[in-house]
Protein backbone atom coordinates (compact mmCIF):
# COMPACT_ATOMS: atom_id res chain seq x y z
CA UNK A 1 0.00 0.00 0.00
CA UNK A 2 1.07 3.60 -0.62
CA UNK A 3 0.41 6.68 1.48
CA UNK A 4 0.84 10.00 -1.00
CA UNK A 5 1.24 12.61 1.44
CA UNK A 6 0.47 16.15 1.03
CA UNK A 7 2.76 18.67 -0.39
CA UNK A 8 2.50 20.76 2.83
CA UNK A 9 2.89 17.94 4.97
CA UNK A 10 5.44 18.29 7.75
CA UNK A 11 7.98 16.22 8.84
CA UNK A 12 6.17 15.84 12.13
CA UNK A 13 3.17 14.40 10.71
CA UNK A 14 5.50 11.76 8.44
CA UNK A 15 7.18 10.92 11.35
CA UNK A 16 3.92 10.49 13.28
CA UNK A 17 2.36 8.29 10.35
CA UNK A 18 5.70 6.43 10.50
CA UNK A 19 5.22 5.66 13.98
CA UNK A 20 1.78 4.31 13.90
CA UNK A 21 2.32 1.90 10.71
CA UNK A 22 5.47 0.28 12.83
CA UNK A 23 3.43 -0.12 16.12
CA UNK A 24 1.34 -2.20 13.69
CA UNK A 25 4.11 -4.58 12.83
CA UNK A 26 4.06 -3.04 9.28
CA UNK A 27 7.23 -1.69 7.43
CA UNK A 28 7.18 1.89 6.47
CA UNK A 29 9.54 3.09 3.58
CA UNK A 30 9.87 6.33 2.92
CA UNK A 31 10.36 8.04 -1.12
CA UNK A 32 11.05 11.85 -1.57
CA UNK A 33 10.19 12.53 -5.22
CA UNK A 34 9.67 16.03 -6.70
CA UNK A 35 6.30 17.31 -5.82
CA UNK A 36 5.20 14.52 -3.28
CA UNK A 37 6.40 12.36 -0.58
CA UNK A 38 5.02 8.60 -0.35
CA UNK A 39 5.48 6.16 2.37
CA UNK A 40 5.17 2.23 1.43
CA UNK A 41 3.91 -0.17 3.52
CA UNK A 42 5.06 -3.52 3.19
CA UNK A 43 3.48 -5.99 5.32
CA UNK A 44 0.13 -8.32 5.67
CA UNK A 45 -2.17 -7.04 3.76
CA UNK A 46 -5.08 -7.67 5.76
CA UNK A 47 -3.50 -5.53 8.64
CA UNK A 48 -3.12 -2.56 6.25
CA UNK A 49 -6.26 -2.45 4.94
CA UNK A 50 -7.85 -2.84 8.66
CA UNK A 51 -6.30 1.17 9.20
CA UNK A 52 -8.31 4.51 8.43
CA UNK A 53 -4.56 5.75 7.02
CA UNK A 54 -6.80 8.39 5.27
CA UNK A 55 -7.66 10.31 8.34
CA UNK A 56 -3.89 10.78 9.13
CA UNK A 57 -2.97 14.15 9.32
CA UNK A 58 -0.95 15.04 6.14
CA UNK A 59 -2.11 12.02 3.97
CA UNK A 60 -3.59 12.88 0.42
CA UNK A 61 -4.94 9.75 -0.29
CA UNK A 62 -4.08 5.77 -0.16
CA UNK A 63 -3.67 3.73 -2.56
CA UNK A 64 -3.36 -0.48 -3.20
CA UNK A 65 -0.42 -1.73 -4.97
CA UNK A 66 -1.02 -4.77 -6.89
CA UNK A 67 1.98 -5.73 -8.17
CA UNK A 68 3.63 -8.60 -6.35
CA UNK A 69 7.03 -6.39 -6.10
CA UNK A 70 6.21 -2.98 -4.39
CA UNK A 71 9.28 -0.78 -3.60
CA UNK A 72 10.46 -1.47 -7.47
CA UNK A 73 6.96 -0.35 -9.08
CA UNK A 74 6.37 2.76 -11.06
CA UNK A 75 3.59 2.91 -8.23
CA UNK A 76 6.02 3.35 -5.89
CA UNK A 77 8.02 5.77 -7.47
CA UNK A 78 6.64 7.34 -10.68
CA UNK A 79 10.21 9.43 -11.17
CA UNK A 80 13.25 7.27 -13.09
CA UNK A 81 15.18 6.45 -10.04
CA UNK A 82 19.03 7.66 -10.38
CA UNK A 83 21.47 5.76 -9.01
CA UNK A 84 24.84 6.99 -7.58
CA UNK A 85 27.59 4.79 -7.96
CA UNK A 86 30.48 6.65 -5.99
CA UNK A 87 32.64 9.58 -7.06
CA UNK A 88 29.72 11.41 -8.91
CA UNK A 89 28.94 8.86 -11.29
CA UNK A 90 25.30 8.32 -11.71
CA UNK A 91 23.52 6.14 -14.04
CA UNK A 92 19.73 6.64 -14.62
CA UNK A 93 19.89 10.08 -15.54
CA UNK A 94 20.73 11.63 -18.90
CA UNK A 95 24.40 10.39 -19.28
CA UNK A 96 24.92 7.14 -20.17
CA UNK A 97 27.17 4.90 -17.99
CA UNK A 98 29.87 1.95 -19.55
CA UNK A 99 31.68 -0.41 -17.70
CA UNK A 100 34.04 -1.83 -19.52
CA UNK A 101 37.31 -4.49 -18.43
CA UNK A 102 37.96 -8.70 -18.59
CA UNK A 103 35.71 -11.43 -17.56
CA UNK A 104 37.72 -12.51 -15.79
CA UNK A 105 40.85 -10.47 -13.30
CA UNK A 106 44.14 -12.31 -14.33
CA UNK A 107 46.60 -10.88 -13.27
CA UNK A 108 48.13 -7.16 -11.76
CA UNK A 109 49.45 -5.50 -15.02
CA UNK A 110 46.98 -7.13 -18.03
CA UNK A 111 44.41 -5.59 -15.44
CA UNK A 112 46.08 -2.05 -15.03
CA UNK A 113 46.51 -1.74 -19.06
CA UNK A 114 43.06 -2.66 -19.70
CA UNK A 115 41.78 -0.24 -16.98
CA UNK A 116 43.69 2.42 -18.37
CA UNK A 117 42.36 1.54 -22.50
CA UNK A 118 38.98 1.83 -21.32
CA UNK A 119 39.22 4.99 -19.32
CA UNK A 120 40.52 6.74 -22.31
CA UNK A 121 37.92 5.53 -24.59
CA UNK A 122 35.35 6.66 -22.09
CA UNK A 123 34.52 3.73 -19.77
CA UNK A 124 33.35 4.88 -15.64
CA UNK A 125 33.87 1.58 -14.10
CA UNK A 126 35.53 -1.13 -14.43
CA UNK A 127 34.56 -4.77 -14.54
CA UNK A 128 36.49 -7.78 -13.38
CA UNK A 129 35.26 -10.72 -12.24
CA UNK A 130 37.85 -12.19 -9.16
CA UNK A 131 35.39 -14.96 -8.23
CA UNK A 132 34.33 -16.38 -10.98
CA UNK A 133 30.69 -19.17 -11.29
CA UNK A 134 31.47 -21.63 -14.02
CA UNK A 135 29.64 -24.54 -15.60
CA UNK A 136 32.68 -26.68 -15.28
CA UNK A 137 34.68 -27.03 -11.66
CA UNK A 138 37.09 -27.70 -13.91
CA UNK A 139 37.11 -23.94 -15.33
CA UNK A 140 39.12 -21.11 -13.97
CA UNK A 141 37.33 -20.33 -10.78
CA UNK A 142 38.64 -16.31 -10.38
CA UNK A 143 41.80 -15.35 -8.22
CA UNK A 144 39.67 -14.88 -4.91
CA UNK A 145 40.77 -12.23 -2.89
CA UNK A 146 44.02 -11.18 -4.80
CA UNK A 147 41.81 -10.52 -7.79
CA UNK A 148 40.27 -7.79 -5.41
CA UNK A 149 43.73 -6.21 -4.87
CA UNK A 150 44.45 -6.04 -8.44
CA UNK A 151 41.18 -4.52 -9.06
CA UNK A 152 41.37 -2.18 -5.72
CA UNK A 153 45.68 -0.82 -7.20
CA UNK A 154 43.98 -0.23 -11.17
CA UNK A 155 40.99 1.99 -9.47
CA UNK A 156 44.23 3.95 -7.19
CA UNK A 157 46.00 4.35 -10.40
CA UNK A 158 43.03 5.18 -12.66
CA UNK A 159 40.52 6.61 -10.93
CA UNK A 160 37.71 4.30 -12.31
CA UNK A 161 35.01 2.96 -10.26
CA UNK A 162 35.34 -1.01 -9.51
CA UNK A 163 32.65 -3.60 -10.09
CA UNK A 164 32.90 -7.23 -9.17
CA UNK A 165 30.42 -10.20 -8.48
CA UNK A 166 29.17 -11.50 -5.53
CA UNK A 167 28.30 -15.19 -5.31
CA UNK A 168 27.94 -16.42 -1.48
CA UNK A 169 27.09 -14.51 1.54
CA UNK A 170 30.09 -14.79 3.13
CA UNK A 171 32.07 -13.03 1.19
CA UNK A 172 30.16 -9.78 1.53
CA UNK A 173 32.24 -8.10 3.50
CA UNK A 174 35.43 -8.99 1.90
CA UNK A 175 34.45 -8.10 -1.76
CA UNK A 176 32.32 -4.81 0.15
CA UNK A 177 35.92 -3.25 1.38
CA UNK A 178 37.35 -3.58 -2.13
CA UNK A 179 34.10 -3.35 -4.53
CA UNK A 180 32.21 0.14 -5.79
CA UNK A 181 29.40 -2.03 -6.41
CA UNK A 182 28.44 -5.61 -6.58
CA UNK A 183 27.38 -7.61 -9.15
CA UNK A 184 24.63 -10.54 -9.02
CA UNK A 185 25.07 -12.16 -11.64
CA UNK A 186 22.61 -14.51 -13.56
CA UNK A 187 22.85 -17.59 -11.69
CA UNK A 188 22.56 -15.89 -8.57
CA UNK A 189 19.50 -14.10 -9.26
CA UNK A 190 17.33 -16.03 -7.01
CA UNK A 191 19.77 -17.22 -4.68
CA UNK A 192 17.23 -15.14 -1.86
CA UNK A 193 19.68 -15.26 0.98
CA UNK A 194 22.23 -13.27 -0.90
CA UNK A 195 19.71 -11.10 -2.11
CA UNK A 196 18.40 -10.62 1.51
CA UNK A 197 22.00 -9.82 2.93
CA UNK A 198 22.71 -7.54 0.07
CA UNK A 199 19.56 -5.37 0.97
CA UNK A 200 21.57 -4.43 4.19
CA UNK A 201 24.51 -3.23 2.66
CA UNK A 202 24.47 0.60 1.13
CA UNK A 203 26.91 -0.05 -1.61
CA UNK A 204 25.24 -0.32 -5.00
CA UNK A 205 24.15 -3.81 -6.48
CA UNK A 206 23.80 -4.55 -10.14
CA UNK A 207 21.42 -7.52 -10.42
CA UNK A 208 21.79 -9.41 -13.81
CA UNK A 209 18.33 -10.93 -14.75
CA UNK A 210 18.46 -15.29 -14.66
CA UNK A 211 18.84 -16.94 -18.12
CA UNK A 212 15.70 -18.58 -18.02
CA UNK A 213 13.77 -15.55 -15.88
CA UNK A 214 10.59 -13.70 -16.62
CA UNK A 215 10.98 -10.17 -16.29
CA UNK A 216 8.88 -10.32 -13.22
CA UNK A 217 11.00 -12.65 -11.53
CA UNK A 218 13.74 -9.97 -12.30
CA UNK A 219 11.83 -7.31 -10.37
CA UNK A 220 10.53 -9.66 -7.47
CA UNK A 221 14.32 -10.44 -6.92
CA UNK A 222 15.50 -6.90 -7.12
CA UNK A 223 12.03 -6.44 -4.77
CA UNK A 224 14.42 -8.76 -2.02
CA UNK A 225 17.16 -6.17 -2.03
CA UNK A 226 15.14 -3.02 -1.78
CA UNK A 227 13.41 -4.65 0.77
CA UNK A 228 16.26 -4.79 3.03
CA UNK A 229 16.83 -1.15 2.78
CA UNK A 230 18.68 -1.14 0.20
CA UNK A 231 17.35 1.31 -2.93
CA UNK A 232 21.02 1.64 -4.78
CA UNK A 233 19.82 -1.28 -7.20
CA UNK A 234 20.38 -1.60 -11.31
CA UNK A 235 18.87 -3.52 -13.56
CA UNK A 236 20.75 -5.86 -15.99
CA UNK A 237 19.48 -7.75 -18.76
CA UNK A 238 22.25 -9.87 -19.83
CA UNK A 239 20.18 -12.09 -22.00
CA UNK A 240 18.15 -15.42 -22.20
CA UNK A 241 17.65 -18.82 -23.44
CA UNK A 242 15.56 -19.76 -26.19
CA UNK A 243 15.84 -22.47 -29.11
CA UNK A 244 18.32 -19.99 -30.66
CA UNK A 245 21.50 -21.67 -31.57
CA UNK A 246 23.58 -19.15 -33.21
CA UNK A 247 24.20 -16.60 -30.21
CA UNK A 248 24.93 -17.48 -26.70
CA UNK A 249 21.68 -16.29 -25.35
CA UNK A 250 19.00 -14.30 -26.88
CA UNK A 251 19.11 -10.59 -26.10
CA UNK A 252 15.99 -9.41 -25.01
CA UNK A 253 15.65 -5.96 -26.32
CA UNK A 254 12.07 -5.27 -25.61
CA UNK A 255 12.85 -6.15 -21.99
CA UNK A 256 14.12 -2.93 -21.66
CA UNK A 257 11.06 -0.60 -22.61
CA UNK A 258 9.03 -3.25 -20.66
CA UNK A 259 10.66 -3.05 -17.66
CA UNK A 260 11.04 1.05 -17.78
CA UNK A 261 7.38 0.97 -18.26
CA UNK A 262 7.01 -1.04 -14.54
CA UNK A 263 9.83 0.14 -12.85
CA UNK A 264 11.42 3.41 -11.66
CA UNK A 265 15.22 1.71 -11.20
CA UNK A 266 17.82 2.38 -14.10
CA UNK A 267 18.39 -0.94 -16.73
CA UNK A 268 21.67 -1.54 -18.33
CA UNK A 269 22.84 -4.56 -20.63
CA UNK A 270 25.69 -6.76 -21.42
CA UNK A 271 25.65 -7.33 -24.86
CA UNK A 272 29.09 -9.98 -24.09
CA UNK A 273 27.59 -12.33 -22.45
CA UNK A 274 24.02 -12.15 -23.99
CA UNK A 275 25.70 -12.65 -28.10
CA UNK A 276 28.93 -14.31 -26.75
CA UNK A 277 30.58 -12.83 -30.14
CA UNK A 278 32.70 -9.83 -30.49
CA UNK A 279 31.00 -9.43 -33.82
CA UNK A 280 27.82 -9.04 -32.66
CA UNK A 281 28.70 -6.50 -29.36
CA UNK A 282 28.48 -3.45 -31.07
CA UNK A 283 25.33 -3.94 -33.09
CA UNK A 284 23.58 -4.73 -29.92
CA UNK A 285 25.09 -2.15 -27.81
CA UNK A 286 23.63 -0.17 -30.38
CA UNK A 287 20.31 -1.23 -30.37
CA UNK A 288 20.26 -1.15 -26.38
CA UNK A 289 20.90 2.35 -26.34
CA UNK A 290 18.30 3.17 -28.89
CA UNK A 291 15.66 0.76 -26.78
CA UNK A 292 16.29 3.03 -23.52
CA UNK A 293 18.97 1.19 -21.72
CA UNK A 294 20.78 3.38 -19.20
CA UNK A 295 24.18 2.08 -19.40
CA UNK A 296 26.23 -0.69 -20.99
CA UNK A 297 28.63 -3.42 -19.33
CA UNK A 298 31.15 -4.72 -21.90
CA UNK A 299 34.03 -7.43 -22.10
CA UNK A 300 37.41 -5.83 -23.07
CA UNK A 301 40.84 -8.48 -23.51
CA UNK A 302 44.20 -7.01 -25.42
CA UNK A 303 44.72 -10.79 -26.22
CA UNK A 304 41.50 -12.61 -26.30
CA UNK A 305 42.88 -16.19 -27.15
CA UNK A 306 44.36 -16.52 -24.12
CA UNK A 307 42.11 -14.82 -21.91
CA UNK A 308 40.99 -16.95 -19.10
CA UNK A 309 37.21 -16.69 -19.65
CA UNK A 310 34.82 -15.43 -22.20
CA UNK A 311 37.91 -14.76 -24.62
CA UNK A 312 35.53 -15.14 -27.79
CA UNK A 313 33.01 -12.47 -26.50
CA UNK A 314 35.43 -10.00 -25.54
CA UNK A 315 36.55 -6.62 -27.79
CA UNK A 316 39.91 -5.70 -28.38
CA UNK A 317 41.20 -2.70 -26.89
CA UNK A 318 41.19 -0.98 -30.22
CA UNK A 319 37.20 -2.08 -31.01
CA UNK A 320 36.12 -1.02 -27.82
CA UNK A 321 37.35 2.71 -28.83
CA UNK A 322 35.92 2.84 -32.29
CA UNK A 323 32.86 1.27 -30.73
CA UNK A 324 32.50 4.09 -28.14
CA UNK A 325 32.50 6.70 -30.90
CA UNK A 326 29.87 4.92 -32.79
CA UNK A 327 27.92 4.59 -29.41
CA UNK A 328 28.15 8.31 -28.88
CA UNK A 329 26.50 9.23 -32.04
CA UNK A 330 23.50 7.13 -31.36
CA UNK A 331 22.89 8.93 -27.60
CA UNK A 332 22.56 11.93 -29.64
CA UNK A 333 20.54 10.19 -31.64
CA UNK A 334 17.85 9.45 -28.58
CA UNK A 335 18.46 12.56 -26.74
CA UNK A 336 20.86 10.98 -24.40
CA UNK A 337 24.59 11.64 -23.49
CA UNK A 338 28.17 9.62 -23.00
């Protein structure tokens, strides 16, 4: 349920509606938007609906959400949330945001020249995966913790924001000391306890949607994390499976407009993993941007047979510039900026 407060309502009266919803077992969470202020209530629904929450002083009017994921609903929030990712880089807003770097962190100095390639063709963040999930348990499994230290020296000598993925619950606070944000990646988009821990956290978390996911299992999943507390959350389509043999996954493209249209958080993609062809990275990149997408994550490798993951998805050092030119002239294109 939402409470839409009155635009002259004080911050006595919030606090005083606040009060009364938690003596009632019920959650309050509070949005600030532009013209109003709106408190959701999470909790049994029958309890809610029992209260005269209309006769509060400073309420406007209440209103039923009945979407199974509340905090991440357009009813919830009807401005695009904008996300800030640490040192003044936002993503949601206007400017497009790329993150750009290996699958997978290999070693101190291929890290450091890669992180310094994409900065200067106009990357934010860098990606890097030091614990990596693989099919195999045969595959290379990530460098653990000394991964993190490569990644933490390449953001001291660059100045680009770090993003790595988080697989178990333990290692929260580990990859939280080194980390700008976290990544949940695909098969870890329902893994609920992680999601659960990471709504406690206030670093941001950039949840890749499942390869065999509806889009409203994405957004129940992100509901887990904003649940917690935790509103710093980006969207990530990353791609699905279908019959399709001749890419990795299937791109989604019309998730993007679809999930705008139900949800207030910002939604990037990663056309790597989703084509898992070089080839096909820009023209999908591309096409994000033009769909609405508010950023881009993308797999960079100065050698890419002999990287130690993902080598065959990955862009060149050299593509990845020419790409970000082309990639600038279509934000103009939609009104948007890189």
């Amino acid at each position: 349920m939402i409470i839409v407060l009155r635009p002259d309502a004080t911050e006595e009266q919030i606090q005083h509606i606040v009060d009364k919803v938690q003596k009632l077992g019920l959650r309050p969470m509070i949005s600030k938007g532009v013209e109003r202020t709106i408190i959701g209530v999470i909790g049994e629904e029958d309890v809610i609906q029992a209260q005269p929450l209309e006769i509060y002083p400073g309420v406007e009017k209440v209103m039923p959400i009945l979407k199974p994921y509340k905090l991440v609903s357009r009813d919830f929030k009807k401005e695009d949330s904008i996300i800030d990712l640490g040192g003044g880089v936002k993503v949601g807003g206007k400017k497009l945001i790329v993150m750009a770097g290996p699958c997978s962190v290999e070693s101190e100095n291929l890290l450091l020249d890669i992180a310094k390639k994409v900065k200067e063709a106009g990357a934010l963040v860098l990606r890097g995966g030091a614990f990596k999930p693989r099919t195999s348990p045969y595959s290379f499994q990530g460098l653990g913790e000394e991964g993190l230290k490569y990644l933490a020296k390449a953001k001291e000598e660059t100045g680009l924001l770090i993003i790595t993925e988080i697989m178990d619950v333990r290692e929260i606070g580990r990859i939280e000391k080194y980390a700008d944000i976290l990544q949940v990646g695909a098969r870890n988009m329902q893994n609920f306890d992680l999601l659960k821990e990471l709504g406690h956290i206030r670093k941001p978390i950039l949840l890749k949607r499942g390869m065999a996911n509806t889009v409203k299992e994405f957004l129940m999943s992100a509901e887990y994390i904003l649940s917690g507390g935790n509103f710093s959350v980006v969207l990530c389509e990353r791609g699905i499976r279908t019959f399709e043999e001749s890419t990795r996954f299937t791109l989604d493209i019309s998730a993007i407009p679809v999930i705008k249209n139900l949800s207030h958080l910002p939604v990037m993609v990663d056309p790597s993993h989703a084509t898992g062809k070089w080839g096909l990275v820009g023209p999908c990149a591309k096409a994000a941007i033009a769909a609405g997408a508010d950023g881009l994550i993308i797999e960079v490798h100065p050698n890419p047979e002999e990287a130690f993951s993902d080598g065959e998805q990955s862009l060149l050092p050299e593509r990845f510039s020419a790409l970000m030119g082309e990639l600038r002239k279509v934000a103009k294109s939609v009104d948007r900026e890189m």
